[in-house]
Protein backbone atom coordinates (compact mmCIF):
# COMPACT_ATOMS: atom_id res chain seq x y z
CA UNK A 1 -48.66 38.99 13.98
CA UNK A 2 -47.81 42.01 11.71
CA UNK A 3 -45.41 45.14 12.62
CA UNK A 4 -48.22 47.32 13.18
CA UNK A 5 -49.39 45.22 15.70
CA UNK A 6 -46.36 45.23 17.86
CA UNK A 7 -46.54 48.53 18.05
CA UNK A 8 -49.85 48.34 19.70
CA UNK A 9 -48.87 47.09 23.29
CA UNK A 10 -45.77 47.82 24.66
CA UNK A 11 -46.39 44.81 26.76
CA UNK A 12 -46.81 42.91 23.86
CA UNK A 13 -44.58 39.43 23.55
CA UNK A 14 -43.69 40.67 20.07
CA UNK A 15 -40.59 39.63 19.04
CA UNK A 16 -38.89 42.60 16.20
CA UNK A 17 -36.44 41.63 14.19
CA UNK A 18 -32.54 42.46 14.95
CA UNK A 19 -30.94 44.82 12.31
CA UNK A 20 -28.58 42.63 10.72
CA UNK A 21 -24.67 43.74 10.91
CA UNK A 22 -23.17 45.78 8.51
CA UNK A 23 -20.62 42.78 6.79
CA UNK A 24 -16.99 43.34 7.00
CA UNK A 25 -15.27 43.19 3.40
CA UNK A 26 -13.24 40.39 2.86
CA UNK A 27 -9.54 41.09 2.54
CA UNK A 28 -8.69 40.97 -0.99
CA UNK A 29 -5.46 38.27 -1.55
CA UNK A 30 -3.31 39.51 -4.41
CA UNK A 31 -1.99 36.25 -5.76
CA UNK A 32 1.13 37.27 -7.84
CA UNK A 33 0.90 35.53 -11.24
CA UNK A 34 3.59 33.14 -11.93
CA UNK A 35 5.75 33.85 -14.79
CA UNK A 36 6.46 31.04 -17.24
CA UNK A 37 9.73 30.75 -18.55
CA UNK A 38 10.46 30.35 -22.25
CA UNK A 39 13.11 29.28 -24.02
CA UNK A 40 14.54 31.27 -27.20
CA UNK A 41 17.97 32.21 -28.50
CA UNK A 42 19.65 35.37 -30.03
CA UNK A 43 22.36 35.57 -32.08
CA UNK A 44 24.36 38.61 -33.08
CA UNK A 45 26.56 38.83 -36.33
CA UNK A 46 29.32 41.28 -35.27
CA UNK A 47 30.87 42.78 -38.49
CA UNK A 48 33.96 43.70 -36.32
CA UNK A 49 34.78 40.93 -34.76
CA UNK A 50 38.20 42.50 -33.71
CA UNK A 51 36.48 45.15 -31.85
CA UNK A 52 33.01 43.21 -30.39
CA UNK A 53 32.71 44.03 -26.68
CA UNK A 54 31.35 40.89 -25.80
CA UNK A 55 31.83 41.10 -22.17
CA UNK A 56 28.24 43.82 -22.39
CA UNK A 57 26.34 40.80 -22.88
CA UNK A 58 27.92 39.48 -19.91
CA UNK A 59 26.35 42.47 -17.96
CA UNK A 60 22.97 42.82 -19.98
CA UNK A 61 22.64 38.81 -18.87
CA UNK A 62 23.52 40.12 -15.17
CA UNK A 63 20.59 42.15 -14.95
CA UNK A 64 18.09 39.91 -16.28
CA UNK A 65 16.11 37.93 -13.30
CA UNK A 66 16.11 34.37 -15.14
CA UNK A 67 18.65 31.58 -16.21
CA UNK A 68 20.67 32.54 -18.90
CA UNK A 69 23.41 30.42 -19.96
CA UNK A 70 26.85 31.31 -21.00
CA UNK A 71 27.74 33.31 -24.04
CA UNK A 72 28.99 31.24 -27.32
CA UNK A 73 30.94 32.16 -30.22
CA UNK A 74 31.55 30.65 -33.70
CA UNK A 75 33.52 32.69 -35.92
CA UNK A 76 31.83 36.15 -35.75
CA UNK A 77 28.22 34.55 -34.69
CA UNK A 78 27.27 35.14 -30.91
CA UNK A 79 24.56 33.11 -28.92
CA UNK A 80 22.96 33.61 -25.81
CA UNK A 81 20.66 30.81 -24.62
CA UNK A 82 17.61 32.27 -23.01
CA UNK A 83 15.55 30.61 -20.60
CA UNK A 84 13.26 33.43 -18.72
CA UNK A 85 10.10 34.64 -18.47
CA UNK A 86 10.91 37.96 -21.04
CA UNK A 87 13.37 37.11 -23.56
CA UNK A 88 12.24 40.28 -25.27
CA UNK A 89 13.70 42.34 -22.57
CA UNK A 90 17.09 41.12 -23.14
CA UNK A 91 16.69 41.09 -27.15
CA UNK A 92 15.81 45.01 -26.73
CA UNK A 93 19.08 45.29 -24.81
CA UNK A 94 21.07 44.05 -27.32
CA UNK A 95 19.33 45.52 -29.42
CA UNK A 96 20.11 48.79 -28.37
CA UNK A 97 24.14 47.80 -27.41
CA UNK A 98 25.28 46.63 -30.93
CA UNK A 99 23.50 48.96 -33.18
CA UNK A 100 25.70 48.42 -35.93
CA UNK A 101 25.58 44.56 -35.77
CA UNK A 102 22.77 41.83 -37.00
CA UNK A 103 20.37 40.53 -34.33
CA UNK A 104 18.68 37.32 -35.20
CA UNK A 105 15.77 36.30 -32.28
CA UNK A 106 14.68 32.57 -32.23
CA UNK A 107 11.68 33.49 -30.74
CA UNK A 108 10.10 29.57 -29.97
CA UNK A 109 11.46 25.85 -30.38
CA UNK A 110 9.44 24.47 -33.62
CA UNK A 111 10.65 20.94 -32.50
CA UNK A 112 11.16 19.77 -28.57
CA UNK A 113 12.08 16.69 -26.76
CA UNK A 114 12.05 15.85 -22.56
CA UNK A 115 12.69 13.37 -20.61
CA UNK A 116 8.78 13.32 -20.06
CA UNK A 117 9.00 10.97 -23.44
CA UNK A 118 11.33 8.56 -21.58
CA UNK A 119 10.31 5.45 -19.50
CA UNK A 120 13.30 6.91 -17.27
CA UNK A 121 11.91 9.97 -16.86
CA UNK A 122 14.54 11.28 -13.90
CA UNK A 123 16.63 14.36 -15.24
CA UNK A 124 19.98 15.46 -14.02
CA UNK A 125 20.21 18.16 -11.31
CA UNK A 126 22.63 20.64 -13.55
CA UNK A 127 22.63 20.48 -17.32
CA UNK A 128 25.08 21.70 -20.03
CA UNK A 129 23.92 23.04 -22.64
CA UNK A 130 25.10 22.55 -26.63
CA UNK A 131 24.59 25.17 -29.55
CA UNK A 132 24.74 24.04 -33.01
CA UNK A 133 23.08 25.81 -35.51
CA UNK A 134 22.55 25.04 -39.85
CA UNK A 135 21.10 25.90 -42.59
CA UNK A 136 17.54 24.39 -44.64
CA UNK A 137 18.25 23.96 -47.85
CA UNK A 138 16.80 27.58 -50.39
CA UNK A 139 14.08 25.51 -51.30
CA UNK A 140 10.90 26.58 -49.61
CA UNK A 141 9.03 22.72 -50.78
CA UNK A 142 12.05 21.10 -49.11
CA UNK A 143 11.64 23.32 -45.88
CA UNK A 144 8.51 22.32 -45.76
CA UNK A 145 9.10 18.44 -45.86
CA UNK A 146 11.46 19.07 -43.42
CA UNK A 147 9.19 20.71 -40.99
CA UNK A 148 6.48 18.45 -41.48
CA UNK A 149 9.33 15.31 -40.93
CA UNK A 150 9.60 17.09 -37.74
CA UNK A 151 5.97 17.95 -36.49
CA UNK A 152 5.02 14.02 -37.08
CA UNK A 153 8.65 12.52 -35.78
CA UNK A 154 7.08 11.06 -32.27
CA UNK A 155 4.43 9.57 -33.72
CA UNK A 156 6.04 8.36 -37.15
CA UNK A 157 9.61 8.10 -35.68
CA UNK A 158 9.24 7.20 -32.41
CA UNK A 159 12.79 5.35 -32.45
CA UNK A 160 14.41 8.77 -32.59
CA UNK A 161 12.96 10.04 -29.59
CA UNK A 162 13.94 6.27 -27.96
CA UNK A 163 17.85 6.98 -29.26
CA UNK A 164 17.75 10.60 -27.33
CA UNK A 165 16.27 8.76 -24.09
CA UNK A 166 19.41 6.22 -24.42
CA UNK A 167 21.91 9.29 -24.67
CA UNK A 168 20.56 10.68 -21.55
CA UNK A 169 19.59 13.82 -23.47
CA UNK A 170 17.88 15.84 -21.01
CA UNK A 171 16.24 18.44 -23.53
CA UNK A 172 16.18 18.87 -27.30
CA UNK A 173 15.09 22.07 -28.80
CA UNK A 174 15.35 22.94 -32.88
CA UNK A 175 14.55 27.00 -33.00
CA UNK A 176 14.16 28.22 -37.15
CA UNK A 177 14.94 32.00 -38.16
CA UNK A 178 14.19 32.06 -42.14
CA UNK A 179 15.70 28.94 -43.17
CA UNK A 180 18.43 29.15 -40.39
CA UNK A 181 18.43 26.25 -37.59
CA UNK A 182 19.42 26.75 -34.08
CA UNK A 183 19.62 23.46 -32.54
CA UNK A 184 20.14 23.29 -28.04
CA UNK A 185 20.77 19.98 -26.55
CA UNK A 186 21.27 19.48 -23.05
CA UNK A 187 23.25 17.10 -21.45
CA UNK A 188 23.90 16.18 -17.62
CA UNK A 189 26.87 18.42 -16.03
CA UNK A 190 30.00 16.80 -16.92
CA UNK A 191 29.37 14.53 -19.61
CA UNK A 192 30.02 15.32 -23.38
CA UNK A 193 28.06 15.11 -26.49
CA UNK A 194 31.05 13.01 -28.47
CA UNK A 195 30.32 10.35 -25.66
CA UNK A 196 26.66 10.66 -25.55
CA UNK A 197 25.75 10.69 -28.75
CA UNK A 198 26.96 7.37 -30.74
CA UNK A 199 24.55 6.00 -28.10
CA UNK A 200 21.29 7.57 -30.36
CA UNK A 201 21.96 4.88 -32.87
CA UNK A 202 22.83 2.12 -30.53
CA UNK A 203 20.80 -0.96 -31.34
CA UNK A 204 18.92 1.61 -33.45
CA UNK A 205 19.64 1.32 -37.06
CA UNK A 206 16.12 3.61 -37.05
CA UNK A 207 17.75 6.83 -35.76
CA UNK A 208 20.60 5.89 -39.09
CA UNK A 209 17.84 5.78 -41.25
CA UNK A 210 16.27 9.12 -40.45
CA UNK A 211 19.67 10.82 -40.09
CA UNK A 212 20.49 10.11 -43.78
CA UNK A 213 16.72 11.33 -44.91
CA UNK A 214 17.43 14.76 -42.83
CA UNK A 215 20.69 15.31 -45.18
CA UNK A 216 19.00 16.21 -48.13
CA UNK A 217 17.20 19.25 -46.14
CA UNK A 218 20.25 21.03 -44.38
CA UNK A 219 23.42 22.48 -45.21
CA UNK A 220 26.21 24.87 -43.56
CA UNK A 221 25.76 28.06 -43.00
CA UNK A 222 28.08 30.64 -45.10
CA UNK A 223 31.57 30.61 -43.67
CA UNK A 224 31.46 26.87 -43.09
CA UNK A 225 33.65 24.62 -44.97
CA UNK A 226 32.82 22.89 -47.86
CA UNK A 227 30.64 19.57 -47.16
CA UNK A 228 30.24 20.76 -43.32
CA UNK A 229 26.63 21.38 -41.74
CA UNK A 230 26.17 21.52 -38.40
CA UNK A 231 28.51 24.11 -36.41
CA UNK A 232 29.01 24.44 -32.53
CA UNK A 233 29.44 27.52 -30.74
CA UNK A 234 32.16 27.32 -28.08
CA UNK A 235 31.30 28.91 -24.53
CA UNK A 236 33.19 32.65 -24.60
CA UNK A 237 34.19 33.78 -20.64
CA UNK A 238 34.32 37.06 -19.65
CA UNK A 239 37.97 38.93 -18.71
């Protein structure tokens, strides 16, 4: 039966269609986005060490929402260890603090192990963190090696990643500024890398073999002594 004949009769059994309800609008759920922390370093080369205020980083690291780990110091090089989601923020910081001093950023690890790579694959509640850094070798083919050494280790190597499983290294990150190396390892809370580390080559005479091949590619920075390479910061405490 049409409309038009509904409206005929108004005895009619004709049944007319309810208007349908306006629809409420759904409540819109703002899901915050989850930041994703990165790791980087910076490193500022005071050129007055006498009179570096190093206790500002302390406080430009206070008001940065992430984990940052303690200041270090070798000679007249500083290092802070980032691990947040906007390293940037605090590299503008400094920036802007020590004007008159050199700012390197180590923006992303070119190299990184986990314990993800371990058949143990349990990590330590609280790590401690070790900052060495190098230099390559001013020899941009030789850089290159060494990069590409690097990029194909777990696959070529595997026995190096096997050694850093047997040292209970919790995290291995190699960051590269020019031809400089920043190299973070972390360790469980309490132990030390002069105890960890013999345990790399351990049954392991692979982890020897690429150690010697990675000599030809790094040397020390300037200000290290003759024949050394890799320098460690020491952690710096505020007064």
């Amino acid at each position: 039966m049409s409309f038009g004949a509904c409206l005929t009769s108004i005895l009619s059994a004709c049944d007319l269609p309810l208007p349908k309800k306006a629809s409420q609008p759904k409540a819109v759920v703002k899901v915050k986005p989850r930041l994703i922390v990165r790791p980087a370093v910076i490193e500022i080369i005071t050129h007055d060490k006498a009179h570096f205020d190093y206790d500002g980083l302390f406080d430009i690291g206070k008001s940065v929402d992430g984990d940052i780990d303690d200041i270090r110091q070798w000679k007249n090089h500083f290092t802070i260890y980032l691990h947040i989601p906007n390293p940037e923020s605090v590299l503008k910081e400094i920036k802007k603090s020590y004007p008159q001093d050199s700012i390197k950023y180590y923006e992303k690890p070119f190299y990184a192990f986990n314990r993800k790579m371990c058949a143990d694959t349990i990590r330590a509640k609280q790590w401690e963190n070790i900052v060495m850094t190098a230099n390559l070798v001013n020899d941009p083919k030789l850089q290159q090696e060494y990069l590409n050494y690097h990029a194909t280790q777990f696959k070529n190597w595997p026995e190096v990643a096997k050694g850093f499983c047997n040292a209970n290294f919790q995290q291995l990150l190699v960051f590269k500024n020019g031809r400089q190396l920043m190299l973070v390892i972390s360790i469980p809370k309490g132990e030390t890398l002069d105890k960890l580390n013999p345990k790399t080559t351990e049954n392991n005479p692979r982890v020897n073999e690429w150690n010697r091949l990675m000599k030809k590619y790094q040397e020390g920075i300037p200000g290290t002594k003759l024949g050394e390479v890799w320098v460690g910061f020491k952690p710096v405490h505020t007064n």
